[in-house]
PDB file of N, CA and C in Angstrom:
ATOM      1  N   UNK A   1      11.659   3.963  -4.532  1.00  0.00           N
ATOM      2  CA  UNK A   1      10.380   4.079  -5.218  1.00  0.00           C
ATOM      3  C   UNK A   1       9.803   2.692  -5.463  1.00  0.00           C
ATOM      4  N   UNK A   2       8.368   2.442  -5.186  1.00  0.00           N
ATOM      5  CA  UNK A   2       8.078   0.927  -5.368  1.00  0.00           C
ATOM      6  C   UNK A   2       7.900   0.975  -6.967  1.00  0.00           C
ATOM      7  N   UNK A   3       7.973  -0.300  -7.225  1.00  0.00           N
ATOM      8  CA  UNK A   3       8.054  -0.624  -8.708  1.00  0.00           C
ATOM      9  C   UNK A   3       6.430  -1.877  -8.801  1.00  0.00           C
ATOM     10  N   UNK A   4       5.894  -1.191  -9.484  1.00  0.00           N
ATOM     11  CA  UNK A   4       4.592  -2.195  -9.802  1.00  0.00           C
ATOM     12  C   UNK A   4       4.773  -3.768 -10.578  1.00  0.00           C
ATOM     13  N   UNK A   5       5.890  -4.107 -10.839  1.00  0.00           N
ATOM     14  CA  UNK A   5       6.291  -5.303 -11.246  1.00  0.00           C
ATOM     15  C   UNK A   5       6.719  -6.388 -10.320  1.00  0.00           C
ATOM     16  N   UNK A   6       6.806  -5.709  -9.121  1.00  0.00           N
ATOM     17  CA  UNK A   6       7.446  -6.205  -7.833  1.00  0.00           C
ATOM     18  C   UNK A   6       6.291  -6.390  -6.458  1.00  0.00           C
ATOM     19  N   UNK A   7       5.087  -5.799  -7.241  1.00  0.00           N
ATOM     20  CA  UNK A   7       4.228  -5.478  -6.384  1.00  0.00           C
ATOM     21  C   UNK A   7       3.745  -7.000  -5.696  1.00  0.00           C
ATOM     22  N   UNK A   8       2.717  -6.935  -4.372  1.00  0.00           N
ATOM     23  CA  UNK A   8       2.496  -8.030  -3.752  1.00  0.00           C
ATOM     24  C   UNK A   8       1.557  -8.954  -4.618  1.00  0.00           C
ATOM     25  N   UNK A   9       1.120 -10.150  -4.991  1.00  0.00           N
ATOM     26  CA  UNK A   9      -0.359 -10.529  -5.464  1.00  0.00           C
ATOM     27  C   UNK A   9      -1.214 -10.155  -4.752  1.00  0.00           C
ATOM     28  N   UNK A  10      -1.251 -10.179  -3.707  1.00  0.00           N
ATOM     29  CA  UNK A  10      -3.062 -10.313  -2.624  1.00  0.00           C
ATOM     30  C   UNK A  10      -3.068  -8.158  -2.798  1.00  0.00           C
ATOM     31  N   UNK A  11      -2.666  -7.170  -3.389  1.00  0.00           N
ATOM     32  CA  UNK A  11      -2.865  -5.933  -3.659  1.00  0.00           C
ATOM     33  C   UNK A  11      -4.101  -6.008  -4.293  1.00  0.00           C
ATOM     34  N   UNK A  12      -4.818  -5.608  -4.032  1.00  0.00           N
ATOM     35  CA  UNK A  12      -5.990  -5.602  -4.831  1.00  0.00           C
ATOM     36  C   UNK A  12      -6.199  -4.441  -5.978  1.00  0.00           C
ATOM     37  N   UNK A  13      -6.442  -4.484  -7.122  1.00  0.00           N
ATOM     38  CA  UNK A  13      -6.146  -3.698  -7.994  1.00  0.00           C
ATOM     39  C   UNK A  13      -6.426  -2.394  -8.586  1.00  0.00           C
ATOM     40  N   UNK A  14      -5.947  -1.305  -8.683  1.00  0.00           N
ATOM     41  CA  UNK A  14      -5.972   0.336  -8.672  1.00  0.00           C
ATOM     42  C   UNK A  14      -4.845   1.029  -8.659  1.00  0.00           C
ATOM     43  N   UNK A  15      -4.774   1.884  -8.736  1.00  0.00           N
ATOM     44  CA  UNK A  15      -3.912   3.071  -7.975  1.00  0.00           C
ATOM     45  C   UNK A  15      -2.733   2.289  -7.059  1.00  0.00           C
ATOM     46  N   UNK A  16      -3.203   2.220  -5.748  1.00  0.00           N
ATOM     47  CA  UNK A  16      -2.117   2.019  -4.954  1.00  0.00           C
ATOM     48  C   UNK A  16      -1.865   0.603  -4.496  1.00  0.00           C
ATOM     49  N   UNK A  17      -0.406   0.267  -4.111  1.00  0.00           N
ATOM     50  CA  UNK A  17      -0.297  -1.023  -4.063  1.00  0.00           C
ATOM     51  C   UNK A  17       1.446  -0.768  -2.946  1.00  0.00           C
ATOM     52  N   UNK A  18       1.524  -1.917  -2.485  1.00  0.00           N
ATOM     53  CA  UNK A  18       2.821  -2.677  -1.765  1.00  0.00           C
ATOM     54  C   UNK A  18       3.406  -3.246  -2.379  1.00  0.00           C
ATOM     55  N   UNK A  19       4.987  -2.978  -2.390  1.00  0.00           N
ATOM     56  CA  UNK A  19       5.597  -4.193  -3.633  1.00  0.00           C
ATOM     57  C   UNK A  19       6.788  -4.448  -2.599  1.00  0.00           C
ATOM     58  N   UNK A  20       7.719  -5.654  -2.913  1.00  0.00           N
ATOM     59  CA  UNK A  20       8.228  -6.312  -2.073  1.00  0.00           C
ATOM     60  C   UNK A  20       9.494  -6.013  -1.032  1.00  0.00           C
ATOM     61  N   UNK A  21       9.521  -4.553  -1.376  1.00  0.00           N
ATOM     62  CA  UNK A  21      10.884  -3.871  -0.315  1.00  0.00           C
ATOM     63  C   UNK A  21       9.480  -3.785   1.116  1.00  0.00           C
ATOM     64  N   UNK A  22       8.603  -4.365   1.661  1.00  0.00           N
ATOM     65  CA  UNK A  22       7.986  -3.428   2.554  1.00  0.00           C
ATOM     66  C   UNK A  22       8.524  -4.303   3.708  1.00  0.00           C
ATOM     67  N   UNK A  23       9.090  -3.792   4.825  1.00  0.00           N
ATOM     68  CA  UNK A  23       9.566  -4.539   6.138  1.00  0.00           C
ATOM     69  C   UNK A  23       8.668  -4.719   7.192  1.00  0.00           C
ATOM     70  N   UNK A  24       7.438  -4.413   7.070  1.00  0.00           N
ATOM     71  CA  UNK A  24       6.358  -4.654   7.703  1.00  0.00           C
ATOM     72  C   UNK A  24       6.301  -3.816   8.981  1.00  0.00           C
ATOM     73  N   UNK A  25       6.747  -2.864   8.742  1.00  0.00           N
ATOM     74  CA  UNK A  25       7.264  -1.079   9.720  1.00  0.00           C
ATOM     75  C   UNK A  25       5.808  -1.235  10.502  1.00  0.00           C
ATOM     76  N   UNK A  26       4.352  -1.583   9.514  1.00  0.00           N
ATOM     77  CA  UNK A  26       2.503  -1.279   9.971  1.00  0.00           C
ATOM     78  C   UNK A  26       2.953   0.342  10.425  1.00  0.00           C
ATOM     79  N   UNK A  27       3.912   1.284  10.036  1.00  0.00           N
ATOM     80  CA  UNK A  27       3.083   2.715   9.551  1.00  0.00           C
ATOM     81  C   UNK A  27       1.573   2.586   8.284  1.00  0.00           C
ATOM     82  N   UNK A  28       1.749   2.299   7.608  1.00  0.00           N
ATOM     83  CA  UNK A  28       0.644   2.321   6.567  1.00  0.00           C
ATOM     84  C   UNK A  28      -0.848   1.499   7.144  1.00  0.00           C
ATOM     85  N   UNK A  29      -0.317   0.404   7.745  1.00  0.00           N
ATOM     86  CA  UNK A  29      -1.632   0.148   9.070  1.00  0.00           C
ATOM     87  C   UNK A  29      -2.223   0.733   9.925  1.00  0.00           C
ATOM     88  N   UNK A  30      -1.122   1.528  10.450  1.00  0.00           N
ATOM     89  CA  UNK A  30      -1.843   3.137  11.619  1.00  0.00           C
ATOM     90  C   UNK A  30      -2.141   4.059  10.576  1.00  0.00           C
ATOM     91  N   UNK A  31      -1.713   4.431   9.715  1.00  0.00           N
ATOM     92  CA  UNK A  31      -2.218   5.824   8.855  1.00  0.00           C
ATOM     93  C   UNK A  31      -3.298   5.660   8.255  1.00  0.00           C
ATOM     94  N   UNK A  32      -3.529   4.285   7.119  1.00  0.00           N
ATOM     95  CA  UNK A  32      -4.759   3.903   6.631  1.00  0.00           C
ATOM     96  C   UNK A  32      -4.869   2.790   6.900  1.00  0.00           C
ATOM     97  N   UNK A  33      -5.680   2.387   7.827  1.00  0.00           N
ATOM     98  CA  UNK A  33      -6.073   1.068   8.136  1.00  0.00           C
ATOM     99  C   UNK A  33      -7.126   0.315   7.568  1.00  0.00           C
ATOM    100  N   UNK A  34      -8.264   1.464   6.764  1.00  0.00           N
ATOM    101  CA  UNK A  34      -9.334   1.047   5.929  1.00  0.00           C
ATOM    102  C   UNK A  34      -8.704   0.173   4.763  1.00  0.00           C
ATOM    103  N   UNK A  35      -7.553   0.891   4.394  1.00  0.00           N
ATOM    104  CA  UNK A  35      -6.941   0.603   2.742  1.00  0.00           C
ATOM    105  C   UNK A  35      -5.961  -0.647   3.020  1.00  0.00           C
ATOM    106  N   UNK A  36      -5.141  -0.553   4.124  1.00  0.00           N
ATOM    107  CA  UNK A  36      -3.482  -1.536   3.974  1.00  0.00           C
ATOM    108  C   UNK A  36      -4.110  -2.888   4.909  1.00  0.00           C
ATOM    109  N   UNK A  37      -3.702  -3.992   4.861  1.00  0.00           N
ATOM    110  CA  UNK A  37      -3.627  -5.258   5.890  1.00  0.00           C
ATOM    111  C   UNK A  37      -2.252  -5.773   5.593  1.00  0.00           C
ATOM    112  N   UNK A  38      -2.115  -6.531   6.584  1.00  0.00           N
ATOM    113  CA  UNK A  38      -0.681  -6.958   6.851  1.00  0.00           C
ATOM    114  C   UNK A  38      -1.299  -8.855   6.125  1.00  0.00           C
ATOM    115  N   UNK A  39       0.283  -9.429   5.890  1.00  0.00           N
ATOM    116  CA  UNK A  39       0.195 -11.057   5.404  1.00  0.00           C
ATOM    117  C   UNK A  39       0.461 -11.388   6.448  1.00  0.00           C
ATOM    118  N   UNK A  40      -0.200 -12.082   7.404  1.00  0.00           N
ATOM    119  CA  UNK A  40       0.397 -12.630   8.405  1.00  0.00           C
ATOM    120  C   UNK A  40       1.947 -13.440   8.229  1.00  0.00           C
ATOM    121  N   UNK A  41       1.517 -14.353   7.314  1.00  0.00           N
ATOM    122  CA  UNK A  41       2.589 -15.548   7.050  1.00  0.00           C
ATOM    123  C   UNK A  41       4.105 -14.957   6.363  1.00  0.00           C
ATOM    124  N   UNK A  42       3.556 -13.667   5.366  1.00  0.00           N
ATOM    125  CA  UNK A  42       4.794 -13.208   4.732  1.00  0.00           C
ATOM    126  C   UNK A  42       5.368 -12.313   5.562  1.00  0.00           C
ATOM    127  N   UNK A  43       4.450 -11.404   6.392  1.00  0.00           N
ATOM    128  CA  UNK A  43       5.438 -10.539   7.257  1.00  0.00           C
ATOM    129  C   UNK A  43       5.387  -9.286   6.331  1.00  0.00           C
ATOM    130  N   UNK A  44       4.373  -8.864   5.936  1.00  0.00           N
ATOM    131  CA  UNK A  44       4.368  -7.682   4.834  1.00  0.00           C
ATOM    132  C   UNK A  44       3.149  -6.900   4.838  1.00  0.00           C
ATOM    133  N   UNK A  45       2.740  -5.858   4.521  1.00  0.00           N
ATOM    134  CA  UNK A  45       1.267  -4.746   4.149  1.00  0.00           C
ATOM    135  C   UNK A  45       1.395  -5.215   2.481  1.00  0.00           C
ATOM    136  N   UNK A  46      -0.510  -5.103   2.407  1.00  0.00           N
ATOM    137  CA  UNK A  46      -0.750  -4.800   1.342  1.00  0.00           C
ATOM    138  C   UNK A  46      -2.104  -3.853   0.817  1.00  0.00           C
ATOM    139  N   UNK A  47      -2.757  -3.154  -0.084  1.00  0.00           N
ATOM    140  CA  UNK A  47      -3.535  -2.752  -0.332  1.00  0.00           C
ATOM    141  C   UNK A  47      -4.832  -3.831  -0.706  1.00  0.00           C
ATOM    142  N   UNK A  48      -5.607  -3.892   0.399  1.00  0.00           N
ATOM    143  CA  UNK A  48      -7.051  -4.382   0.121  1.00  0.00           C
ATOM    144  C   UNK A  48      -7.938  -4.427  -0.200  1.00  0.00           C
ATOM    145  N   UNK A  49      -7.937  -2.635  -0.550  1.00  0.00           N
ATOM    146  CA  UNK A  49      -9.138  -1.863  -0.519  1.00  0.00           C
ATOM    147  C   UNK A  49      -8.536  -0.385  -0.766  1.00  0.00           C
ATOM    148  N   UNK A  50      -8.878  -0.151  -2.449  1.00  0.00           N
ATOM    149  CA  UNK A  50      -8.507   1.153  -3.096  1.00  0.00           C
ATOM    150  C   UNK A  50      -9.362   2.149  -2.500  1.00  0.00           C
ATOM    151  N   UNK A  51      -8.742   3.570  -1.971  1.00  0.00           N
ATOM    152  CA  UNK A  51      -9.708   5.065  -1.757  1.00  0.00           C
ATOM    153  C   UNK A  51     -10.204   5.226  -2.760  1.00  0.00           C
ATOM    154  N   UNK A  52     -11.431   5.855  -2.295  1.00  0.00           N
ATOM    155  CA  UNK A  52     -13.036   6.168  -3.037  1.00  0.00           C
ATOM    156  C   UNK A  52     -12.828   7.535  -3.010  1.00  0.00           C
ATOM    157  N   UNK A  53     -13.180   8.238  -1.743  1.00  0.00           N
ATOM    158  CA  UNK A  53     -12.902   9.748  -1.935  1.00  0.00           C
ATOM    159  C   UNK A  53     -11.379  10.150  -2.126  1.00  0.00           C
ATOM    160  N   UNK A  54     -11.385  11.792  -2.028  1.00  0.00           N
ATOM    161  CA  UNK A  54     -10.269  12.372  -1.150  1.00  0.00           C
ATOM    162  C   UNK A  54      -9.795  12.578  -0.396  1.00  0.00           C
ATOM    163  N   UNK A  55     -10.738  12.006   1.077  1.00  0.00           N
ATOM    164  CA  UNK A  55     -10.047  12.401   2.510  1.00  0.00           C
ATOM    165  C   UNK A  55      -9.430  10.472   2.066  1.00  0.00           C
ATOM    166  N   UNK A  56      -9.903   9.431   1.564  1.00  0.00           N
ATOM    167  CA  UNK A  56      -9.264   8.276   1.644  1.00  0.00           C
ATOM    168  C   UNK A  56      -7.583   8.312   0.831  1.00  0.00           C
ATOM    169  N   UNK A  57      -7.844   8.749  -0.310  1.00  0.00           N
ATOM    170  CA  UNK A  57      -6.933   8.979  -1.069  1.00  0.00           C
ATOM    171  C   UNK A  57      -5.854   9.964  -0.270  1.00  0.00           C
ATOM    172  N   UNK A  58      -5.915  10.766   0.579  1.00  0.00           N
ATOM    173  CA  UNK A  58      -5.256  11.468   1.212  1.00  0.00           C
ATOM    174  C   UNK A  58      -4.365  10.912   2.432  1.00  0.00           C
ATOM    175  N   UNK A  59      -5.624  10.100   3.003  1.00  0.00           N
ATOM    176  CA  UNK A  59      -4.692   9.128   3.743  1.00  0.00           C
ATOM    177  C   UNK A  59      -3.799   8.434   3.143  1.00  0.00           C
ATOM    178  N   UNK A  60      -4.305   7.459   2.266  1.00  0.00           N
ATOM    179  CA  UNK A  60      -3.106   6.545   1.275  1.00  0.00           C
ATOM    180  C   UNK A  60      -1.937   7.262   0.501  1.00  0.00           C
ATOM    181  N   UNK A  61      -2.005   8.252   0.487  1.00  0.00           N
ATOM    182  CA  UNK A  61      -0.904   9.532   0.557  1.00  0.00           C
ATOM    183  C   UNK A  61       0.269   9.400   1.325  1.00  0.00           C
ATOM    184  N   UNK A  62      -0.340  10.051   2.516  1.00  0.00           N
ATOM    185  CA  UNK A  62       0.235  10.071   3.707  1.00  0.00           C
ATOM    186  C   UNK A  62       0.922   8.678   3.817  1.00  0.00           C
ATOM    187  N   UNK A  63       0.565   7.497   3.942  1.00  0.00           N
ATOM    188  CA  UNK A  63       1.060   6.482   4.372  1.00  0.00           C
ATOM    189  C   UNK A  63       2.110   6.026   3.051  1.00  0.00           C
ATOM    190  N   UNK A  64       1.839   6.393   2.476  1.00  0.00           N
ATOM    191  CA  UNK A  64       2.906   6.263   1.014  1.00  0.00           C
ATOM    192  C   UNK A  64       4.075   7.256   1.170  1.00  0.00           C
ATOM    193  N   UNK A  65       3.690   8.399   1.829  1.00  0.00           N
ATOM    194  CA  UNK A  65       4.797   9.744   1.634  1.00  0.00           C
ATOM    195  C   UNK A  65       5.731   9.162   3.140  1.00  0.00           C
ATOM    196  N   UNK A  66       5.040   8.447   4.129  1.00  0.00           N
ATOM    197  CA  UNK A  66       5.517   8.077   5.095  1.00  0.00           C
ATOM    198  C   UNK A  66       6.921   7.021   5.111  1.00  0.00           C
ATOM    199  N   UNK A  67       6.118   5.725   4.112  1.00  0.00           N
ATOM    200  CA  UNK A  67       6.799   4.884   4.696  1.00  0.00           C
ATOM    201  C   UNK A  67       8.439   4.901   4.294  1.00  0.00           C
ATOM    202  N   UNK A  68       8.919   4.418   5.165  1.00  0.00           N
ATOM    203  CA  UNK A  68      10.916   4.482   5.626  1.00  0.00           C
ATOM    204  C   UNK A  68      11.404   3.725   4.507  1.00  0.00           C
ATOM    205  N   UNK A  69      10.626   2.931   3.527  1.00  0.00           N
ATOM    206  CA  UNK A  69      11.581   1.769   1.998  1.00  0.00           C
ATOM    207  C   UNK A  69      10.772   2.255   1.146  1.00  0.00           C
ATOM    208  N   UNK A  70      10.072   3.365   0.881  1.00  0.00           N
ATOM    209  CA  UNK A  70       9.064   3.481  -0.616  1.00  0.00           C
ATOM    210  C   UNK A  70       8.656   2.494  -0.948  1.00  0.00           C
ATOM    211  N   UNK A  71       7.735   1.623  -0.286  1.00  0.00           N
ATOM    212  CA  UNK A  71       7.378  -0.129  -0.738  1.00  0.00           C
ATOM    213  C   UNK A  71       5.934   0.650  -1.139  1.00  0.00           C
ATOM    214  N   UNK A  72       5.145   1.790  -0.820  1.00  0.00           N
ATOM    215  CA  UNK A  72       4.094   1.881  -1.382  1.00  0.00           C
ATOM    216  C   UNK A  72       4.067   2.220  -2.694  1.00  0.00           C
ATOM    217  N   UNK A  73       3.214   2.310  -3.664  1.00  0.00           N
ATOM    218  CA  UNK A  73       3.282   3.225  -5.419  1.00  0.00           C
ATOM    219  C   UNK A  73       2.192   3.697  -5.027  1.00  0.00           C
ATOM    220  N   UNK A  74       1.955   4.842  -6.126  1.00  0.00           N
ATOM    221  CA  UNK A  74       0.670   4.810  -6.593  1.00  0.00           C
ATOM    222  C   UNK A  74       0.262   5.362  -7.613  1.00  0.00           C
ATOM    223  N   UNK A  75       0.943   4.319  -9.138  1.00  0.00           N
ATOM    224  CA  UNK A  75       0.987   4.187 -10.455  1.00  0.00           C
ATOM    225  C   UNK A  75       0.708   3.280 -10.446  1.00  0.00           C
ATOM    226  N   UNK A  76      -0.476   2.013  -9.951  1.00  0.00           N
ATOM    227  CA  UNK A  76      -0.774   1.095 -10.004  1.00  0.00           C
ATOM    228  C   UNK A  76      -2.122   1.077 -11.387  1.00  0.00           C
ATOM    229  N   UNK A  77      -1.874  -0.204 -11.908  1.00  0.00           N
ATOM    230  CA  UNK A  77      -2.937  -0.529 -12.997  1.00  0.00           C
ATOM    231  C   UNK A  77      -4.444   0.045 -12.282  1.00  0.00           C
ATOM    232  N   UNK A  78      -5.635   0.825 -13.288  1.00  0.00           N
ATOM    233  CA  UNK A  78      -6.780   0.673 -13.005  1.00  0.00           C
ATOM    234  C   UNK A  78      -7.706  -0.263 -13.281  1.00  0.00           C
ATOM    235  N   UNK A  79      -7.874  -1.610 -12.824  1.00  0.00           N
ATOM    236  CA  UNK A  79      -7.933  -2.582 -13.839  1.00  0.00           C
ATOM    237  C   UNK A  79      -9.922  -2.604 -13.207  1.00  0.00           C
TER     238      UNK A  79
END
């Protein structure tokens, strides 16, 4: 389960976020590509860009219910 204390900095802030178990699998890049980008330099996904609707939020779902280390949450601050 990702832990929001562990989460990445560059996550941009909401709901969902990447925290530091993510092995850089880029499932969450093919599933939502609007929402996740990769760090080049760290070798990791992060959330860039929180879902607006429900078909977005659904994706960021999916790519959360997906990924193989639970590095996604989505108990992230609504700040």
């Amino acid at each position: 389960m990702a832990d929001k204390g562990d989460k990445w900095p560059e996550n941009i802030s909401g709901k969902f976020y990447v925290d530091e178990q993510c092995i850089d699998c880029d499932l969450c890049r093919e599933t939502a590509p609007d929402f996740f980008a990769r760090n080049d330099d760290g070798g990791y996904s992060y959330v860039y860009k929180q879902p607006e609707s429900q078909e977005d939020i659904d994706m960021c779902m999916e790519a959360l219910e997906g990924c193989p280390v639970e590095a996604i949450g989505d108990d992230g601050e609504e700040d």
